[in-house]
N, C-alpha and C. Protein backbone atom coordinates (compact mmCIF):
# COMPACT_ATOMS: atom_id res chain seq x y z
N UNK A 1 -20.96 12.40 6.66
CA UNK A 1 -20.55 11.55 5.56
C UNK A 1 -19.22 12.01 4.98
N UNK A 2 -18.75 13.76 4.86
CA UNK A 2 -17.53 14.49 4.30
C UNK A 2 -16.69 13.86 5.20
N UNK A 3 -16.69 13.36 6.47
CA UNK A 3 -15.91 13.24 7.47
C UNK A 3 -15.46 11.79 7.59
N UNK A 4 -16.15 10.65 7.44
CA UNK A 4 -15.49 9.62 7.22
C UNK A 4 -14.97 8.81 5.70
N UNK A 5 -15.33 9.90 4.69
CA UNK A 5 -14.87 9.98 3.12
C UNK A 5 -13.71 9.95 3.75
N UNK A 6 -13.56 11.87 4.25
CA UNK A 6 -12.19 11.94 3.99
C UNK A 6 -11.33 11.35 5.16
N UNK A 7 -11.76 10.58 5.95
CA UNK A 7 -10.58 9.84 7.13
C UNK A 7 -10.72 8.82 5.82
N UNK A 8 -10.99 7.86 5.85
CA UNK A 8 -10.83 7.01 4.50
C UNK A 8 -9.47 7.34 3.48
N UNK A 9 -9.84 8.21 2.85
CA UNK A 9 -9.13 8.81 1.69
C UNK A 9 -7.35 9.15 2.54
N UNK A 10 -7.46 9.74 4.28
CA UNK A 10 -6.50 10.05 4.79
C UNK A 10 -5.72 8.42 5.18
N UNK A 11 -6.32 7.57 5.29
CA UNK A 11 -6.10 6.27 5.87
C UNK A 11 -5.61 5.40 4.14
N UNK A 12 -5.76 5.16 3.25
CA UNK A 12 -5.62 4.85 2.10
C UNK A 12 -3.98 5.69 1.92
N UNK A 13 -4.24 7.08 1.82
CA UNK A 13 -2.74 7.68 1.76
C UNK A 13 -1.76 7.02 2.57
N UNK A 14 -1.98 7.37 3.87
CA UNK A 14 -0.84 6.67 5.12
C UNK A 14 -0.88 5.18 4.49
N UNK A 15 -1.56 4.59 4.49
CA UNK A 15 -1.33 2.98 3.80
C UNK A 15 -0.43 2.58 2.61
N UNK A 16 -0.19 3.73 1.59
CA UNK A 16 0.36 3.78 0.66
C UNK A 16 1.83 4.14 1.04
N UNK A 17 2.18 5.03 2.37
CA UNK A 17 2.94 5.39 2.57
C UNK A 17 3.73 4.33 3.06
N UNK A 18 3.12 3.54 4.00
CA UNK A 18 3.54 2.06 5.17
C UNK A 18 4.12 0.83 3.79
N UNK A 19 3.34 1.40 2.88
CA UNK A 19 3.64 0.49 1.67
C UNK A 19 5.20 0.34 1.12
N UNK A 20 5.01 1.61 0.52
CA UNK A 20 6.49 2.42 0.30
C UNK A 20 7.57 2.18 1.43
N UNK A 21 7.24 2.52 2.56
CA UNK A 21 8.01 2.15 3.40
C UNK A 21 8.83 0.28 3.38
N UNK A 22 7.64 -0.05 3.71
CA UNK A 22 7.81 -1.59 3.49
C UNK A 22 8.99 -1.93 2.44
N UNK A 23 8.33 -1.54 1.27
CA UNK A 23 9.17 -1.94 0.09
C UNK A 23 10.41 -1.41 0.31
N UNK A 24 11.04 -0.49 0.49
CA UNK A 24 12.22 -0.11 0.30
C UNK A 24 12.99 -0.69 1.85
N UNK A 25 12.54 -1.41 3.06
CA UNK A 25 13.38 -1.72 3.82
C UNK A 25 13.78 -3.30 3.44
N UNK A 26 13.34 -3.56 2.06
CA UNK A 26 13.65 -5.15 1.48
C UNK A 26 15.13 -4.73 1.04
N UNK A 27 16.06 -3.62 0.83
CA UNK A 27 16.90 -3.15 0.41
C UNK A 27 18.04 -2.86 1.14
N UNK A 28 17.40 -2.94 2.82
CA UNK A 28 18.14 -2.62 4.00
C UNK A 28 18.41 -3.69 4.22
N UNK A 29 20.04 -4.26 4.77
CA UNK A 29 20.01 -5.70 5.25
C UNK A 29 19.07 -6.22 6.47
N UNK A 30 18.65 -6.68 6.75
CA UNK A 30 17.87 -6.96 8.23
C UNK A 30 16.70 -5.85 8.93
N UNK A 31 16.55 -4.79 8.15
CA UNK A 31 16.08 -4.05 8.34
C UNK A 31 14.09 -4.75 8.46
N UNK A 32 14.20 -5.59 7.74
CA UNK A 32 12.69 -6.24 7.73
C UNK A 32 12.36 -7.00 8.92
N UNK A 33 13.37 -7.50 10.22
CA UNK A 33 13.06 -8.35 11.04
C UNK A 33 13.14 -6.89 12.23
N UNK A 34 12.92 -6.22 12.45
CA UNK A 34 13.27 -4.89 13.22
C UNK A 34 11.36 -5.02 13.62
N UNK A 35 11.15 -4.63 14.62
CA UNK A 35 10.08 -4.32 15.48
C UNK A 35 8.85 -3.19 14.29
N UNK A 36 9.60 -3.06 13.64
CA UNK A 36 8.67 -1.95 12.53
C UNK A 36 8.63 -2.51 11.37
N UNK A 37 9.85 -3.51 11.00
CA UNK A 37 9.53 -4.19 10.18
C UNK A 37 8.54 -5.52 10.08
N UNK A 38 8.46 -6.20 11.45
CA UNK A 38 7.92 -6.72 11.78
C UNK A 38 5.97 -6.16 11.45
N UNK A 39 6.01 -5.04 12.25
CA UNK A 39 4.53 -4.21 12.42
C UNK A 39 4.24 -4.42 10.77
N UNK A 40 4.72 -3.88 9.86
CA UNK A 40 4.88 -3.09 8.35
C UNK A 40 4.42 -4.44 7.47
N UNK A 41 5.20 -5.41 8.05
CA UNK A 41 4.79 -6.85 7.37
C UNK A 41 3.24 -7.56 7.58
N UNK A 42 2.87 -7.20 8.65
CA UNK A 42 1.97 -7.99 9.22
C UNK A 42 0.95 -7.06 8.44
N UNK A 43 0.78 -5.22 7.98
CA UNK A 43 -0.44 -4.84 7.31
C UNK A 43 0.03 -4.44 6.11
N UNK A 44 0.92 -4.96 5.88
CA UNK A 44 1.50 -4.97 4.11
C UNK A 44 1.20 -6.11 3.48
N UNK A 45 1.72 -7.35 4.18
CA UNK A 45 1.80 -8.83 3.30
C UNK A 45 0.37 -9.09 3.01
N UNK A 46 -1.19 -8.92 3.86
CA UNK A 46 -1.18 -9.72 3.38
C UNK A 46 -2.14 -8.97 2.04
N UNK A 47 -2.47 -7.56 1.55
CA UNK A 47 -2.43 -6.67 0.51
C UNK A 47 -1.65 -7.06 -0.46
N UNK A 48 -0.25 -7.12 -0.20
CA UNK A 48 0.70 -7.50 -1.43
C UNK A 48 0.57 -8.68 -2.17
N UNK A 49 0.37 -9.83 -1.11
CA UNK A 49 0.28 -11.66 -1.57
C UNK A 49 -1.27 -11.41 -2.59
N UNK A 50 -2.18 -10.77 -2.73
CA UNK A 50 -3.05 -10.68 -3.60
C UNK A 50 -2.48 -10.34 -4.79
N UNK A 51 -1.83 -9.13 -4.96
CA UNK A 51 -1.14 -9.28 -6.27
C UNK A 51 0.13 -10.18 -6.88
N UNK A 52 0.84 -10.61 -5.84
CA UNK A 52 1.31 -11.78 -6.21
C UNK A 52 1.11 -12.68 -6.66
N UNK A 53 0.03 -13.48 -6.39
CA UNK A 53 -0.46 -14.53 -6.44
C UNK A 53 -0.79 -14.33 -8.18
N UNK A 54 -1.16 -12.86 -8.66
CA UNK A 54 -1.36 -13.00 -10.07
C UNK A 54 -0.09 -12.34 -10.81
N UNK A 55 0.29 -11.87 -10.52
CA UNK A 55 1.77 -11.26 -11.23
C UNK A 55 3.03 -11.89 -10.72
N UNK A 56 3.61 -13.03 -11.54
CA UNK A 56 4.63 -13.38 -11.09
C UNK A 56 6.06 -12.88 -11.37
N UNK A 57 7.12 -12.81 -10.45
CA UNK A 57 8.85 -11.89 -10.27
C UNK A 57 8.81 -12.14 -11.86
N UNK A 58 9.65 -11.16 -11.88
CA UNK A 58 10.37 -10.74 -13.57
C UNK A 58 11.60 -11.22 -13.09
N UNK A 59 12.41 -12.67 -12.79
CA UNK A 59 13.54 -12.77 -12.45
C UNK A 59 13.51 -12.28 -10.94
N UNK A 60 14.49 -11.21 -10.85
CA UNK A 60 14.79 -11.15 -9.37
C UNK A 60 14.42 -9.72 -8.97
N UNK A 61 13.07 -9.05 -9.80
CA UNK A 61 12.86 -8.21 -9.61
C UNK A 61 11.10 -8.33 -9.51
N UNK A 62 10.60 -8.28 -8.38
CA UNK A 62 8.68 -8.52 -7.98
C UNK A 62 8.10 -7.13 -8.41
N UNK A 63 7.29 -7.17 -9.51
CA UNK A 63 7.02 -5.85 -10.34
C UNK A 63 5.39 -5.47 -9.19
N UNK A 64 4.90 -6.56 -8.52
CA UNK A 64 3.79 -6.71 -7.51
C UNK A 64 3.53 -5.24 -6.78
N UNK A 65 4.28 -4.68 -6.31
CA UNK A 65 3.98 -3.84 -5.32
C UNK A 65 3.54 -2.33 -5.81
N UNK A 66 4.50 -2.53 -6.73
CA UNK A 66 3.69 -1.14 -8.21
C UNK A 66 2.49 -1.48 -8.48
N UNK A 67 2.13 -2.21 -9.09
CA UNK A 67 0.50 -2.75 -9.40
C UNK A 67 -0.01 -2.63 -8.18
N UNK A 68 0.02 -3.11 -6.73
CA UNK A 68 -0.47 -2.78 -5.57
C UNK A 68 -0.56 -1.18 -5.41
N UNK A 69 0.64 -0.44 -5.33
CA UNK A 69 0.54 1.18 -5.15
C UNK A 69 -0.43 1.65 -6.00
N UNK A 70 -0.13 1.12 -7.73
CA UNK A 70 -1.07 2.10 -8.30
C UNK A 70 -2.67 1.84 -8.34
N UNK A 71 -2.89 0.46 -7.37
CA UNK A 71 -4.55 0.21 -7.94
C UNK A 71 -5.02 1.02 -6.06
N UNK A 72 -4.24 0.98 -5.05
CA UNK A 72 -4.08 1.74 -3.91
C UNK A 72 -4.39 3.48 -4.52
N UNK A 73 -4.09 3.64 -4.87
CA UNK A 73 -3.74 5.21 -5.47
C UNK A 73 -5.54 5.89 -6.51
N UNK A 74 -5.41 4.43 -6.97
CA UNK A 74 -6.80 4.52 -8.10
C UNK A 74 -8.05 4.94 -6.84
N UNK A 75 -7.86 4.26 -6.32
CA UNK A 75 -9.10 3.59 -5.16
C UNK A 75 -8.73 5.05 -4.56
N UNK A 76 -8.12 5.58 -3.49
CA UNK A 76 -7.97 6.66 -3.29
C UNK A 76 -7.92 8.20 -3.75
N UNK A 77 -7.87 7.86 -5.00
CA UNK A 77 -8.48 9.29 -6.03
C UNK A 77 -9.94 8.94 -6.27
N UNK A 78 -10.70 7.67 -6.23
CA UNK A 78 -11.85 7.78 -6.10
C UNK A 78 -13.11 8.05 -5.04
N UNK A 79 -12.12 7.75 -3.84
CA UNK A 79 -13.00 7.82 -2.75
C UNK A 79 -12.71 9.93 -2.43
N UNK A 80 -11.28 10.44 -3.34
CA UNK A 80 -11.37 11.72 -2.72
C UNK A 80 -12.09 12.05 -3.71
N UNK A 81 -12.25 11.66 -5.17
CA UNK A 81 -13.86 11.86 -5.78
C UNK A 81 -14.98 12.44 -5.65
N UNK A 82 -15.38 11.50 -4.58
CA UNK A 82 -16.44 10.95 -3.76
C UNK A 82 -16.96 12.28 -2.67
N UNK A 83 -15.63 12.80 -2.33
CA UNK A 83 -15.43 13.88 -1.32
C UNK A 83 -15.97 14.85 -1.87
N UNK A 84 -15.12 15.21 -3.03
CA UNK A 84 -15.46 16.94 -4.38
C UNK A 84 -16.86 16.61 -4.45
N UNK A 85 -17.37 15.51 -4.91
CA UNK A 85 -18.55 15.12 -4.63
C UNK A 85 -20.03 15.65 -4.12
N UNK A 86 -19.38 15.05 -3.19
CA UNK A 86 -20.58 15.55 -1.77
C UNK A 86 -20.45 16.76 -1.16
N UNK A 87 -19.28 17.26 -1.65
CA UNK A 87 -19.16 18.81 -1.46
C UNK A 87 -19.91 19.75 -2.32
């Protein structure tokens, strides 16, 4: 059970990371149509379009992906919780 907590908890991190990633190649010109950007979109969007759909752009700035990281982050301090836990 310690063992697929913590792949979980390891899989949630890397996800957060692909996240981060994501977001900051919106900054790179063309950098989003690239073979990784491509990959990054396809298990980012459709995570992100949930908080979109309720938080709409501040102008020309999508506040979405923060609210995504930090409820990502919540969920992942709970499942490593979960870990201290059962330990």
């Amino acid at each position: 059970m310690n063992f697929i907590i913590s792949i979980l908890a390891n899989a949630l991190t890397i996800y957060s990371y692909a996240l981060i990633v994501y977001i900051l190649m919106s900054w790179i010109p063309n950098a989003r149509e690239t073979s990784i950007g491509v990959f990054l979109a396809k298990i980012c969007e459709p995570y992100l379009e949930i908080f979109r759909r309720f938080i709409p752009p501040l102008g020309m700035i999508d506040i979405s992906p923060i609210v995504a990281i930090f409820v990502l982050n919540l969920a992942g301090n709970g499942v490593r919780q979960l870990v201290m836990w059962f330990l």
